[in-house]
C-alpha atoms as a PDB file:
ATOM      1  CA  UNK A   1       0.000   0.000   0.000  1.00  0.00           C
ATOM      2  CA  UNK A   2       0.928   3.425  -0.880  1.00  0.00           C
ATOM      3  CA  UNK A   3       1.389   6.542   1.340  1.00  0.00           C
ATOM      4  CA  UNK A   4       1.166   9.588   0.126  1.00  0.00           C
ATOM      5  CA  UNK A   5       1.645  13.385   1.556  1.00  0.00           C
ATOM      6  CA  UNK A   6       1.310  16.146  -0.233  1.00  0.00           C
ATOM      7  CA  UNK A   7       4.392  18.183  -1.152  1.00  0.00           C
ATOM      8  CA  UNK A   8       4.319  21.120   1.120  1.00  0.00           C
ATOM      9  CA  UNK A   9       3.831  18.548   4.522  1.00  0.00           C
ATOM     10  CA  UNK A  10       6.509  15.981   2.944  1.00  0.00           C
ATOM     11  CA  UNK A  11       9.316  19.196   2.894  1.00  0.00           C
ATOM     12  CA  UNK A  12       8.464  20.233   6.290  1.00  0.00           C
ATOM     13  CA  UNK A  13       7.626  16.810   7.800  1.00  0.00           C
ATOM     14  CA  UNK A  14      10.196  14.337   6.057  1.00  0.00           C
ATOM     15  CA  UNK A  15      12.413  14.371   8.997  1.00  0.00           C
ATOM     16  CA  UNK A  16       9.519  12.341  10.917  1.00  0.00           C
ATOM     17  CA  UNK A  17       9.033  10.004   8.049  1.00  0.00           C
ATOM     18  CA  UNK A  18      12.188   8.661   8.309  1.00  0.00           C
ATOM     19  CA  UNK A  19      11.935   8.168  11.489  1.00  0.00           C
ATOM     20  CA  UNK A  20      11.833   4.167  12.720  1.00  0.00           C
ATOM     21  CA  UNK A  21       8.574   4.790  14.846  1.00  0.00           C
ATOM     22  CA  UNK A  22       6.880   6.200  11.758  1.00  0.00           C
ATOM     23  CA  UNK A  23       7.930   3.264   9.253  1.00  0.00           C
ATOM     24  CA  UNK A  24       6.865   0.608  11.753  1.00  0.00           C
ATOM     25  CA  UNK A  25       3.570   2.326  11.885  1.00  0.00           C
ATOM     26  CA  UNK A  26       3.327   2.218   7.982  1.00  0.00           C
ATOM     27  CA  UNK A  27       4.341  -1.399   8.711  1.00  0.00           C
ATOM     28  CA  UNK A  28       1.456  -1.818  11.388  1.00  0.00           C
ATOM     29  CA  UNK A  29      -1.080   0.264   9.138  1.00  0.00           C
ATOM     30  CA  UNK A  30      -0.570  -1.903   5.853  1.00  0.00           C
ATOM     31  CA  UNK A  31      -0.615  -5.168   7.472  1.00  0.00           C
ATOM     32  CA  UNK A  32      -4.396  -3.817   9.089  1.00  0.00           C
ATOM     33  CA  UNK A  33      -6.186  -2.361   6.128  1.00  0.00           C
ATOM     34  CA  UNK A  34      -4.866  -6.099   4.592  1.00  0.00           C
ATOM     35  CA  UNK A  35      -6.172  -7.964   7.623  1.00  0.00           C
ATOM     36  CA  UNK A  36      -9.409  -5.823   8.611  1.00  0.00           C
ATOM     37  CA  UNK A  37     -11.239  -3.451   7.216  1.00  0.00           C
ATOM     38  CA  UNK A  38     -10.510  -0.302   8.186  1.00  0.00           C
ATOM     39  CA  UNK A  39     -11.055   3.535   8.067  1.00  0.00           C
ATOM     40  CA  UNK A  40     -10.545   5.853   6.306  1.00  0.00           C
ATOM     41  CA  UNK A  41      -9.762   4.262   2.741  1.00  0.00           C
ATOM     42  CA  UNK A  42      -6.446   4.308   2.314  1.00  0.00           C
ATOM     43  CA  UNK A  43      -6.177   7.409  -0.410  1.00  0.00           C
ATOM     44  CA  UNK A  44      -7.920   9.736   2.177  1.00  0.00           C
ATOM     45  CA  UNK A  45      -5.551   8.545   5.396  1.00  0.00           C
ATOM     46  CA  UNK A  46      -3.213  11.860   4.371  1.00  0.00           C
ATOM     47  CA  UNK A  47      -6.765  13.659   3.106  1.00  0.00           C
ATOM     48  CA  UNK A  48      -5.858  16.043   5.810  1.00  0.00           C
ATOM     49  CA  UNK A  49      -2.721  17.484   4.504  1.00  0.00           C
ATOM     50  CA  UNK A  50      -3.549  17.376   0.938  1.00  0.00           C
ATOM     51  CA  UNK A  51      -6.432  20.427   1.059  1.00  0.00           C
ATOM     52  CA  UNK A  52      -4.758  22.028   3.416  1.00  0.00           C
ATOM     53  CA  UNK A  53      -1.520  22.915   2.641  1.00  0.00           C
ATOM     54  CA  UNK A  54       1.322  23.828   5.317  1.00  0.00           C
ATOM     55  CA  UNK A  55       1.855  27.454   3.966  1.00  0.00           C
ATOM     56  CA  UNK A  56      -2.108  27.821   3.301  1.00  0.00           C
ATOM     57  CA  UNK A  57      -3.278  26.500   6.635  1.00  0.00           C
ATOM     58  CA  UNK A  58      -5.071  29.165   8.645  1.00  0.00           C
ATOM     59  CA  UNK A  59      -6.993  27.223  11.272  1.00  0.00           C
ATOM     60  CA  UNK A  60      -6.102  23.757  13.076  1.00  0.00           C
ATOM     61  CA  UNK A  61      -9.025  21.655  14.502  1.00  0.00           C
ATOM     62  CA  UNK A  62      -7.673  18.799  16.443  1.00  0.00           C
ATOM     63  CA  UNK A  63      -9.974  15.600  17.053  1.00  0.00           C
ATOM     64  CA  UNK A  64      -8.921  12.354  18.058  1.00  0.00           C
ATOM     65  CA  UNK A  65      -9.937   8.990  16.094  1.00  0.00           C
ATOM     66  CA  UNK A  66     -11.398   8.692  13.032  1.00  0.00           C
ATOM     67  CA  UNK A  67     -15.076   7.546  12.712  1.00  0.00           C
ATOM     68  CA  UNK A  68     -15.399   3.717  13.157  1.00  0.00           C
ATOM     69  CA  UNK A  69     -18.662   3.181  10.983  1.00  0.00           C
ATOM     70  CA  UNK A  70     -19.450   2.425   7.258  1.00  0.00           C
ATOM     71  CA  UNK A  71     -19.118   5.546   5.323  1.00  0.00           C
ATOM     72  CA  UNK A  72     -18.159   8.108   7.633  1.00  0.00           C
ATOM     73  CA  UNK A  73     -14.175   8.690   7.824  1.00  0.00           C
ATOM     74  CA  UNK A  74     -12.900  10.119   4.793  1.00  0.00           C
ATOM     75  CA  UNK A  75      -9.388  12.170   6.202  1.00  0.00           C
ATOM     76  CA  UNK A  76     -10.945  15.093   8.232  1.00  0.00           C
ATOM     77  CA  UNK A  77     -11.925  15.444  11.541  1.00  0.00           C
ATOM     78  CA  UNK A  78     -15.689  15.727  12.514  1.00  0.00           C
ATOM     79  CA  UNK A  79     -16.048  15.451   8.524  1.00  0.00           C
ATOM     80  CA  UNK A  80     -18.450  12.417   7.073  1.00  0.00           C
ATOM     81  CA  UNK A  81     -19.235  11.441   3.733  1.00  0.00           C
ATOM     82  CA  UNK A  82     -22.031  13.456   2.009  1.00  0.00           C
ATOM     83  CA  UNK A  83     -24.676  10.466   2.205  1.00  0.00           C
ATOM     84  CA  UNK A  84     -23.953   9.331   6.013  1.00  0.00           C
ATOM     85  CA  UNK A  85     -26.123  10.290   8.745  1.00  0.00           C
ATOM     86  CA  UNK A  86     -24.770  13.953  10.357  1.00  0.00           C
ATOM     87  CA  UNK A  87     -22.773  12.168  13.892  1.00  0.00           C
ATOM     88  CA  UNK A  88     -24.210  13.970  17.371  1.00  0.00           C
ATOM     89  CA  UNK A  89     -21.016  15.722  17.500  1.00  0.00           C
ATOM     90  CA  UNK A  90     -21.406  17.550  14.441  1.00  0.00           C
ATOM     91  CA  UNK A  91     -24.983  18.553  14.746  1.00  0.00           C
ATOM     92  CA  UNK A  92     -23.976  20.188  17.836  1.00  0.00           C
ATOM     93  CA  UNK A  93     -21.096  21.964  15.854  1.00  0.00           C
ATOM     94  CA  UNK A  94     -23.518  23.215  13.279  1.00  0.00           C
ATOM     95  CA  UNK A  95     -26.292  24.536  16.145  1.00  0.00           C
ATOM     96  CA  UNK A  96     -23.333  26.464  17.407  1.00  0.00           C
ATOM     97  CA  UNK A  97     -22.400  27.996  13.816  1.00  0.00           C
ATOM     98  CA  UNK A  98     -25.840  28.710  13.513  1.00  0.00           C
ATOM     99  CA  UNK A  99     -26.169  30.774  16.947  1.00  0.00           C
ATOM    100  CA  UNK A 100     -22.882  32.184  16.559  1.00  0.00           C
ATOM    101  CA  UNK A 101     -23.070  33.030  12.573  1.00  0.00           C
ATOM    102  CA  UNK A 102     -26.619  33.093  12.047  1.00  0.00           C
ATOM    103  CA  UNK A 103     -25.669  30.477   9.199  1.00  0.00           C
ATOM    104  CA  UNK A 104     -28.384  27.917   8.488  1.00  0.00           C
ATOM    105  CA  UNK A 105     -27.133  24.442   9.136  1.00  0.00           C
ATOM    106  CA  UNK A 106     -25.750  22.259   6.588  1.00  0.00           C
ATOM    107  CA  UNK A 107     -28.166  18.783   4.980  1.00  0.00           C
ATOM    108  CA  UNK A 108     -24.832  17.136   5.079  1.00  0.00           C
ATOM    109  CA  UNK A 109     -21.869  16.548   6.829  1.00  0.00           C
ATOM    110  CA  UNK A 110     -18.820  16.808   4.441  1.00  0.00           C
ATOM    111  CA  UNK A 111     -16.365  19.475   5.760  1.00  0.00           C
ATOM    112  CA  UNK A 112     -14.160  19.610   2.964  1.00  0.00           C
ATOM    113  CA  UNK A 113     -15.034  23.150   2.060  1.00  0.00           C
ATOM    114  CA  UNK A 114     -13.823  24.047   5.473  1.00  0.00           C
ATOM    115  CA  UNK A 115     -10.421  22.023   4.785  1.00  0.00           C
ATOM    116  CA  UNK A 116     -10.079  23.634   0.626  1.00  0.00           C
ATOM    117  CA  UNK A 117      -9.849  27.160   2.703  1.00  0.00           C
ATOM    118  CA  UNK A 118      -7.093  26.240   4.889  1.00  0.00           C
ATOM    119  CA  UNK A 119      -8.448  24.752   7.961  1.00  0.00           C
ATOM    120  CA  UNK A 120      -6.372  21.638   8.640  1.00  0.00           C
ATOM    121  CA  UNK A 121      -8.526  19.149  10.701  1.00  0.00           C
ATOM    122  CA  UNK A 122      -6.342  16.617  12.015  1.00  0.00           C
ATOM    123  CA  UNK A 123      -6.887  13.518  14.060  1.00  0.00           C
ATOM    124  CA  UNK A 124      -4.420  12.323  17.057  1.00  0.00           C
ATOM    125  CA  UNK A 125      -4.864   8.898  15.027  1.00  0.00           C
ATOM    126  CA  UNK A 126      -5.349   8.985  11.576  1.00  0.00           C
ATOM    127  CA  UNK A 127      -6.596   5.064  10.794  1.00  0.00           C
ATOM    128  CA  UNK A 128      -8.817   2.917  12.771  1.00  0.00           C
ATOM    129  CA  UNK A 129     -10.244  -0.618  12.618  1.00  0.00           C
ATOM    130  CA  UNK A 130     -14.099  -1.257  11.777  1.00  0.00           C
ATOM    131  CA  UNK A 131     -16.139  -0.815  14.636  1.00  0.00           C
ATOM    132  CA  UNK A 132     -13.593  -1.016  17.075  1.00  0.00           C
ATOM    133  CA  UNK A 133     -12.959   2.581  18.445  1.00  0.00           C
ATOM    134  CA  UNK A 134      -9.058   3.655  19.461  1.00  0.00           C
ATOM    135  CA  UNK A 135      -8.108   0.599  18.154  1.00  0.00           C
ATOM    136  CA  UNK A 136      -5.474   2.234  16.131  1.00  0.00           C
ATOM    137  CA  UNK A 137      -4.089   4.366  19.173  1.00  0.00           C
ATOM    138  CA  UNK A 138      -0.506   3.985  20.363  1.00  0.00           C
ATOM    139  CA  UNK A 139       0.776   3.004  17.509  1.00  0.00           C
ATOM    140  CA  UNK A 140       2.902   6.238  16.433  1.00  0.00           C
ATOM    141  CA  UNK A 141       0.601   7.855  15.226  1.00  0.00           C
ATOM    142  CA  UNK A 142      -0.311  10.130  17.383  1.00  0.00           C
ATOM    143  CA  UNK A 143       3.928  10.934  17.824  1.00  0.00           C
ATOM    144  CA  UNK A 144       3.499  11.669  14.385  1.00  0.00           C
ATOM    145  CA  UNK A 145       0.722  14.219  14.629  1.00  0.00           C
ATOM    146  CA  UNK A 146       2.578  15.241  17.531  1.00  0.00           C
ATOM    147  CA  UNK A 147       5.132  16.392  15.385  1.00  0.00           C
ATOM    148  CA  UNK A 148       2.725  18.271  12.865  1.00  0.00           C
ATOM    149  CA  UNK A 149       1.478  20.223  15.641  1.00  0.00           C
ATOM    150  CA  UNK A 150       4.862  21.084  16.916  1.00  0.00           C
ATOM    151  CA  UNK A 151       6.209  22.090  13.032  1.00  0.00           C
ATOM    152  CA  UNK A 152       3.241  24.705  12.332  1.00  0.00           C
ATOM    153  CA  UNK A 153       3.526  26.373  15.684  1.00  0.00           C
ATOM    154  CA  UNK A 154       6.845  26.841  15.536  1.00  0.00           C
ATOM    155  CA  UNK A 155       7.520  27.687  11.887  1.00  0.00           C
ATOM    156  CA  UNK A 156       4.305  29.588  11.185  1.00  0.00           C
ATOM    157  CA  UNK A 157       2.838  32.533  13.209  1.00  0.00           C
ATOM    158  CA  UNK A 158      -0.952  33.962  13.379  1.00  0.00           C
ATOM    159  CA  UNK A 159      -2.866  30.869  13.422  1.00  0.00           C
ATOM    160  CA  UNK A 160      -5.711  29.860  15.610  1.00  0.00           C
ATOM    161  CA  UNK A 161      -5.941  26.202  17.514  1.00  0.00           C
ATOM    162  CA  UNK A 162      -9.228  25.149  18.475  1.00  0.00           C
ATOM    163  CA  UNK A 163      -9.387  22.658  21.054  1.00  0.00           C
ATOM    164  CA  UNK A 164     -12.150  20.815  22.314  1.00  0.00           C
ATOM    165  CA  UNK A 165     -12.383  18.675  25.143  1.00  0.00           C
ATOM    166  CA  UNK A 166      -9.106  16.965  27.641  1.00  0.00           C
ATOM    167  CA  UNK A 167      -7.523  15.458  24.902  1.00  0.00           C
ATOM    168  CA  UNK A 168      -7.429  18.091  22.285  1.00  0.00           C
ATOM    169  CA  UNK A 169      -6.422  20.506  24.942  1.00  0.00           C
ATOM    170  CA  UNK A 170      -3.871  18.041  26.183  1.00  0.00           C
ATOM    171  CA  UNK A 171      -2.310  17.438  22.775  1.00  0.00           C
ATOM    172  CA  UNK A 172      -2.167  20.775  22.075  1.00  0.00           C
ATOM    173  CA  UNK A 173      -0.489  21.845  25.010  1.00  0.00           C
ATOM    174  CA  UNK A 174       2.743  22.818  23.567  1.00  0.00           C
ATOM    175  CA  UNK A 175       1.301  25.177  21.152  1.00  0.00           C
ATOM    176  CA  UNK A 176       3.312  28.804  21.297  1.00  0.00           C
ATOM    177  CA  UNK A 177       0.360  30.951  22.371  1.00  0.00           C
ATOM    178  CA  UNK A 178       2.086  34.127  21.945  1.00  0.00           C
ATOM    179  CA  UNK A 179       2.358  33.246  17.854  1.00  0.00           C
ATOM    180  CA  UNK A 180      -0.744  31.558  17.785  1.00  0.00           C
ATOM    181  CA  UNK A 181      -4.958  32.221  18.678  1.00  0.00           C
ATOM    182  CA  UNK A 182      -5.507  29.197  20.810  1.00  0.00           C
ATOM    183  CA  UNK A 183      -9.565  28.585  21.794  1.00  0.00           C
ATOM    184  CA  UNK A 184     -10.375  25.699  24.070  1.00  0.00           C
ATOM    185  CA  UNK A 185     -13.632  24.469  25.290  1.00  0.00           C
ATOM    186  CA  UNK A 186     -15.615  21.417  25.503  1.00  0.00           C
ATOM    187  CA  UNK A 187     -16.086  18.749  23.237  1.00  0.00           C
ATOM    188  CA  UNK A 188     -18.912  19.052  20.950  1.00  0.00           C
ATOM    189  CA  UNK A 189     -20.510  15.583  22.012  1.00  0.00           C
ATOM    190  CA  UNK A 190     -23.401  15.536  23.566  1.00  0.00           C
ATOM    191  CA  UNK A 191     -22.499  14.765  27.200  1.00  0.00           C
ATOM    192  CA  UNK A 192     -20.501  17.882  26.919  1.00  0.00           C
ATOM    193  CA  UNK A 193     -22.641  19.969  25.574  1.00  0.00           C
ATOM    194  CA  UNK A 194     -25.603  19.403  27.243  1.00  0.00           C
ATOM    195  CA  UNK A 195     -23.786  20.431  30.156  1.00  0.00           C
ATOM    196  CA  UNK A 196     -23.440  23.783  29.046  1.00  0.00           C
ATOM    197  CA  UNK A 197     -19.108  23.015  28.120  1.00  0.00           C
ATOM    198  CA  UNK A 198     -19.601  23.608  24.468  1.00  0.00           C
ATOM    199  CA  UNK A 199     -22.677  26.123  23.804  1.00  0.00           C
ATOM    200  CA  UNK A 200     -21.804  29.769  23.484  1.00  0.00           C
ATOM    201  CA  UNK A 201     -18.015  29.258  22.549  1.00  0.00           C
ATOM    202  CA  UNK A 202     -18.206  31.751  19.753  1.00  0.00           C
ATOM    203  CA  UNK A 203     -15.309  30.079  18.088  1.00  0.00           C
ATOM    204  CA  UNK A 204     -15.960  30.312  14.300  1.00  0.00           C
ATOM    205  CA  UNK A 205     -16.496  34.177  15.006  1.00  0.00           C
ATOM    206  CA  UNK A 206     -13.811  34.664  17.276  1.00  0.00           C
ATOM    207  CA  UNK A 207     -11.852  32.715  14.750  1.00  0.00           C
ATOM    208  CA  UNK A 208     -12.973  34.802  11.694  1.00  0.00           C
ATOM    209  CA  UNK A 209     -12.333  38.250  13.851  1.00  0.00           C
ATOM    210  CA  UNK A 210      -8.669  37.200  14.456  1.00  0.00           C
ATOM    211  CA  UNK A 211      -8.434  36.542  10.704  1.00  0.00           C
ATOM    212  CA  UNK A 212      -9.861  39.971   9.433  1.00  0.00           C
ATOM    213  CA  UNK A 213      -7.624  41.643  11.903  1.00  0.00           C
ATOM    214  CA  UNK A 214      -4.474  40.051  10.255  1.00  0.00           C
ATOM    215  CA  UNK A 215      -6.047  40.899   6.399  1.00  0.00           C
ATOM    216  CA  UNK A 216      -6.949  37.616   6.226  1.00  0.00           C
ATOM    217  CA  UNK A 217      -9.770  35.442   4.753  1.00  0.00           C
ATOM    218  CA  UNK A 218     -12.305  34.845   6.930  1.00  0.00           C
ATOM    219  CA  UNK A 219     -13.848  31.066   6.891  1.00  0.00           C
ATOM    220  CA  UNK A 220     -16.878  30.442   5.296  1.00  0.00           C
ATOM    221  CA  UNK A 221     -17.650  27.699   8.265  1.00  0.00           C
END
């Protein structure tokens, strides 16, 4: 099986992947998607990096595993395939666009658009097995996204982190927040939000104000 990352991440990032950890997890990841099925297909493991490009990322949304059910994972965190069922999480992303943007919310759950204007929405673990959640975890990848993290807050400046729940905010605790907008709250899922850790955020406007007051694009979330 083939790996591939786009240009821009290979420059910065082809330290890591020569690394041993990261060819024993190409190792671990080829022998899996040959024994199980797993998610995401193979061509959208790097889907991530490929819209979003490491001099045209703006915004970083960190989640943690991919989706573990037919026809959801396709690269992007929070992100499903156009047909599949809009996950809990999500909805409760789009009510909060809609109270903080006034934006109507979405018949579908693809996210690319988000991702083709330079939001790069990475997963701690970018593979998983079928139905079986974090069953991909410890593997290296999540030293690898580690790594990713690490490369754009140190080599870019001006962009904004947003973190949502423990493990986001954990991962992303080495972020330079004198470079960089960080946001943290809860996690979008309902037993979060529900008790009142995600509602009221504000962090696609918040996001978009820092933006326009560096001349930049705003998202179209």
């Amino acid at each position: 099986m083939t790996f591939n990352i786009a240009p821009s991440w290979k420059k910065k990032l082809n330290h890591e992947l020569e690394k041993p950890y990261f060819k024993e997890l190409m190792h671990f990841v080829t022998a899996e998607y040959k024994a199980n099925e797993c998610f995401p297909p193979p061509d959208n493991i790097f889907k991530a990096f490929e819209l979003s490009t490491f001099n045209e990322t703006k915004v970083v949304i960190i989640g943690q595993d991919p989706y573990h059910g037919y026809g959801q994972a396709h690269g992007l965190c929070f992100s499903v395939q156009p047909e599949t069922k809009v996950p809990p999480s999500l909805v409760n992303i789009f009510r909060e666009i809609k109270e903080d943007l006034g934006k109507p919310v979405p018949k579908h759950g693809n996210l690319q658009h988000w991702a083709e204007q330079g939001v790069l929405m990475l997963n701690a673990t970018l593979t998983v097995r079928a139905r079986q959640a974090g069953s991909h975890q410890g593997k290296g990848w999540e030293k690898f996204t580690d790594a990713v993290i690490s490369t754009l807050s140190e080599e870019r400046e001006n962009l904004v982190f947003l973190l949502w729940g423990g493990p986001a905010q954990k991962k992303g605790r080495k972020i330079d927040s004198n470079k960089h907008l960080v946001l943290t709250s809860g996690h979008p899922s309902p037993l979060a939000a529900n008790r009142g850790y995600w509602f009221g955020n504000r962090h696609f406007s918040k996001t978009n104000e820092y933006l326009k007051s560096l001349g930049k694009e705003p998202i179209n979330w």
